[in-house]
N, C-alpha and C. Protein backbone atom coordinates (compact mmCIF):
# COMPACT_ATOMS: atom_id res chain seq x y z
N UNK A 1 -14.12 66.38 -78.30
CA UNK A 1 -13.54 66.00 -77.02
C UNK A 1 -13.07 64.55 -77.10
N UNK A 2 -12.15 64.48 -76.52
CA UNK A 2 -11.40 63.27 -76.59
C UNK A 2 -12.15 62.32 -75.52
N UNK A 3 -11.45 60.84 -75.08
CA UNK A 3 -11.37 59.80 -74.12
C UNK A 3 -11.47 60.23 -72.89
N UNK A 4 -12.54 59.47 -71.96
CA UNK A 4 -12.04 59.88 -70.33
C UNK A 4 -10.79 59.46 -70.27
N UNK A 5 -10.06 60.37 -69.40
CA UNK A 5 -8.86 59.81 -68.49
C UNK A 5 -8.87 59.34 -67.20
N UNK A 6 -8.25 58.74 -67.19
CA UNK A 6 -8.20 57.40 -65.98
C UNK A 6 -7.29 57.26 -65.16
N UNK A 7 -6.84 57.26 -63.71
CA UNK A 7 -5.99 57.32 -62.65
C UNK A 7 -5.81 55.86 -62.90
N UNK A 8 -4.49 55.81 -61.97
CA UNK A 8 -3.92 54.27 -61.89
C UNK A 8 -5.07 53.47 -60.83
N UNK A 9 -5.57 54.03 -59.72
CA UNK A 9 -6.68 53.01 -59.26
C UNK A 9 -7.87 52.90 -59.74
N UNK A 10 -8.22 53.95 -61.04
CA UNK A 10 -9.37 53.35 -61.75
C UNK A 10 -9.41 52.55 -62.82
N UNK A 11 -7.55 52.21 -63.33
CA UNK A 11 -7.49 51.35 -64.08
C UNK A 11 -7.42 49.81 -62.95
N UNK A 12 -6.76 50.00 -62.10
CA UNK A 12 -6.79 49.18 -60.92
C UNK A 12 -8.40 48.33 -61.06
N UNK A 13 -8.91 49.17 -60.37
CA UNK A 13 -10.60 48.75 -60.29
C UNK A 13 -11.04 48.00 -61.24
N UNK A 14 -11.07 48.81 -62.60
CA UNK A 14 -11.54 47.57 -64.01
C UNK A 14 -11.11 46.34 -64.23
N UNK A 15 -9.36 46.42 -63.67
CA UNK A 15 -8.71 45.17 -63.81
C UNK A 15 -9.07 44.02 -62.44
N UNK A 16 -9.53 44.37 -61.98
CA UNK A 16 -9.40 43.64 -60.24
C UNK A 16 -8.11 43.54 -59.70
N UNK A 17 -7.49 44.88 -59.74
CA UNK A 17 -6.06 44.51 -59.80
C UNK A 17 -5.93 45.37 -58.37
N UNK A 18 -4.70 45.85 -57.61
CA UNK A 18 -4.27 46.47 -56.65
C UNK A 18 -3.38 47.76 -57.56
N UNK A 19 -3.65 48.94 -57.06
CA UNK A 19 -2.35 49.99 -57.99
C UNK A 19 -1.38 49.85 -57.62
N UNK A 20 -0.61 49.33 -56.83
CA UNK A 20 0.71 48.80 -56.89
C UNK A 20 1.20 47.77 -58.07
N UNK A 21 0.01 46.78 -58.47
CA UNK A 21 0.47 45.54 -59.41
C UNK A 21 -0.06 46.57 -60.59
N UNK A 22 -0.23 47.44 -60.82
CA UNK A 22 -0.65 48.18 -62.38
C UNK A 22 0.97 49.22 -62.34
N UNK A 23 1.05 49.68 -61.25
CA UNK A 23 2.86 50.16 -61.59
C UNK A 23 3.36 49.24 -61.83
N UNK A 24 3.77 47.95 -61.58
CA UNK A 24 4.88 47.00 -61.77
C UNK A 24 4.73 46.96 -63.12
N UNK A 25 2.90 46.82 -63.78
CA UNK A 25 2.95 46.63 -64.94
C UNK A 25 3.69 47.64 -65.89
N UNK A 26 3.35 49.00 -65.62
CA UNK A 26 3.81 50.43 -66.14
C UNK A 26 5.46 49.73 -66.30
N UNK A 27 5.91 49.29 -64.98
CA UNK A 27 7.38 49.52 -64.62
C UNK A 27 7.80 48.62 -65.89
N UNK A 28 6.88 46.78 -66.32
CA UNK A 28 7.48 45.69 -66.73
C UNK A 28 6.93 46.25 -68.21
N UNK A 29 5.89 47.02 -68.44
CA UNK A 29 5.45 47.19 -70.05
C UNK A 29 4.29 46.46 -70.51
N UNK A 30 4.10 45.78 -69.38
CA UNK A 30 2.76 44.92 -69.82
C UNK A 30 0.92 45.66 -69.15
N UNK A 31 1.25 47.01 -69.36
CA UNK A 31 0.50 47.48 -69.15
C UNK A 31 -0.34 48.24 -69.75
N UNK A 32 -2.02 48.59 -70.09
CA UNK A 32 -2.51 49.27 -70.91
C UNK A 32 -1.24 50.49 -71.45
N UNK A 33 -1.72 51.35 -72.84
CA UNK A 33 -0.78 52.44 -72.43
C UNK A 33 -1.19 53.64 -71.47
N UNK A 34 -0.16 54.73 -71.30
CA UNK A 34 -0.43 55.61 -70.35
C UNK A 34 0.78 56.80 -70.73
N UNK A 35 0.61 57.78 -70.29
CA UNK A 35 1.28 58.72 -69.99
C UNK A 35 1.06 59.87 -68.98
N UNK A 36 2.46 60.45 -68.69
CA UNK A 36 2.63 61.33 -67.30
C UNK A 36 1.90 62.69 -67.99
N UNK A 37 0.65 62.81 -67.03
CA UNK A 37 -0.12 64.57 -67.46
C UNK A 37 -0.25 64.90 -66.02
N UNK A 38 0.48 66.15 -66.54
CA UNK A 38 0.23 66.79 -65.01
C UNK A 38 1.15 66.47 -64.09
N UNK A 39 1.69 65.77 -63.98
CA UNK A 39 2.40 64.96 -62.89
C UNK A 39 1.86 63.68 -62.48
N UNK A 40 0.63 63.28 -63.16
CA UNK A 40 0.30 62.23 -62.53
C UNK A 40 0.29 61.07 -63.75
N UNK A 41 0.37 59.68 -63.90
CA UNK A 41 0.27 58.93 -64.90
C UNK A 41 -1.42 58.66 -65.20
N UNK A 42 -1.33 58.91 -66.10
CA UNK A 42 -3.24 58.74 -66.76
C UNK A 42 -3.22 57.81 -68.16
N UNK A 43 -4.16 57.44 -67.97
CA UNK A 43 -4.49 56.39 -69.08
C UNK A 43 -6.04 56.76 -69.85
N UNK A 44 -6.02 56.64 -71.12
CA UNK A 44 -7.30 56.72 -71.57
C UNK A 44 -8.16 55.49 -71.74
N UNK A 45 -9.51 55.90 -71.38
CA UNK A 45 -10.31 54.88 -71.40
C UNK A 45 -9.84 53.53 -72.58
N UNK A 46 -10.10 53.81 -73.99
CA UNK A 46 -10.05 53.51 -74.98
C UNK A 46 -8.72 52.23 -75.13
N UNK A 47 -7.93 52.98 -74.15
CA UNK A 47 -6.57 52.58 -74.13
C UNK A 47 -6.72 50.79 -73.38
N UNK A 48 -7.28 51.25 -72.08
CA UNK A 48 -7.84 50.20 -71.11
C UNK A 48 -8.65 49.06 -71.78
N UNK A 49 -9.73 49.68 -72.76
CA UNK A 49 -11.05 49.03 -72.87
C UNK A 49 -10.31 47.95 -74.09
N UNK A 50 -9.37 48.71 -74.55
CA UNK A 50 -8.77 47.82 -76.14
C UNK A 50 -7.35 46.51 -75.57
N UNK A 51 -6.87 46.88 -73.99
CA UNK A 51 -6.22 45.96 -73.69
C UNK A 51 -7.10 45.45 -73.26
N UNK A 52 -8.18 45.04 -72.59
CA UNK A 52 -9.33 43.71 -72.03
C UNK A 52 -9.49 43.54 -73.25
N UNK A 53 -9.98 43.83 -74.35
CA UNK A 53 -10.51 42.90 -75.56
C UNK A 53 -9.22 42.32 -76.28
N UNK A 54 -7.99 42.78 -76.24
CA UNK A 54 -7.02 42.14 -76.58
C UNK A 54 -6.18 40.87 -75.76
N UNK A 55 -6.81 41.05 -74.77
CA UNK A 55 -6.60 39.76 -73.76
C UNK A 55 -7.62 39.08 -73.85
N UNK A 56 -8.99 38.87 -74.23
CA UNK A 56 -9.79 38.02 -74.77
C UNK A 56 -9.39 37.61 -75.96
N UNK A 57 -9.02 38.27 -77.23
CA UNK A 57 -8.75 37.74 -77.99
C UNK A 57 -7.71 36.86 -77.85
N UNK A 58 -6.63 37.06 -76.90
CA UNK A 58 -5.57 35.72 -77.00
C UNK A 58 -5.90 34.50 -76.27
N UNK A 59 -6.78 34.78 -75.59
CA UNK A 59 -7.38 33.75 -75.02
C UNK A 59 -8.34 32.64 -75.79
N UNK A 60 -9.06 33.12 -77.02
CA UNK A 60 -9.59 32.79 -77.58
C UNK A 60 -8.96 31.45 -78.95
């Protein structure tokens, strides 16, 4: 079995973000990745968890 999948307000939530500013991201590209299942855009955990450690690392 693969990664949980993740709605845009539960990527929202991890980020402290609003799901409106996680579409803009979708919209601008600066966003975990994701794709349309189902009709809805989902993201895998893995996906999420590896953009926060990749934004620590540039910070670093």
């Amino acid at each position: 079995m693969g990664d949980k999948l993740l709605f845009i307000r539960d990527v929202a939530e991890r980020l402290g973000r609003i799901e409106a500013q996680i579409s803009w991201m979708i919209h601008k590209g600066t966003a975990p990745k994701s794709a349309m299942i189902a009709g809805r855009r989902m993201f895998r955990e893995s996906d999420v968890e590896a953009f926060i450690e990749a934004a620590f690392a540039e910070a670093s």
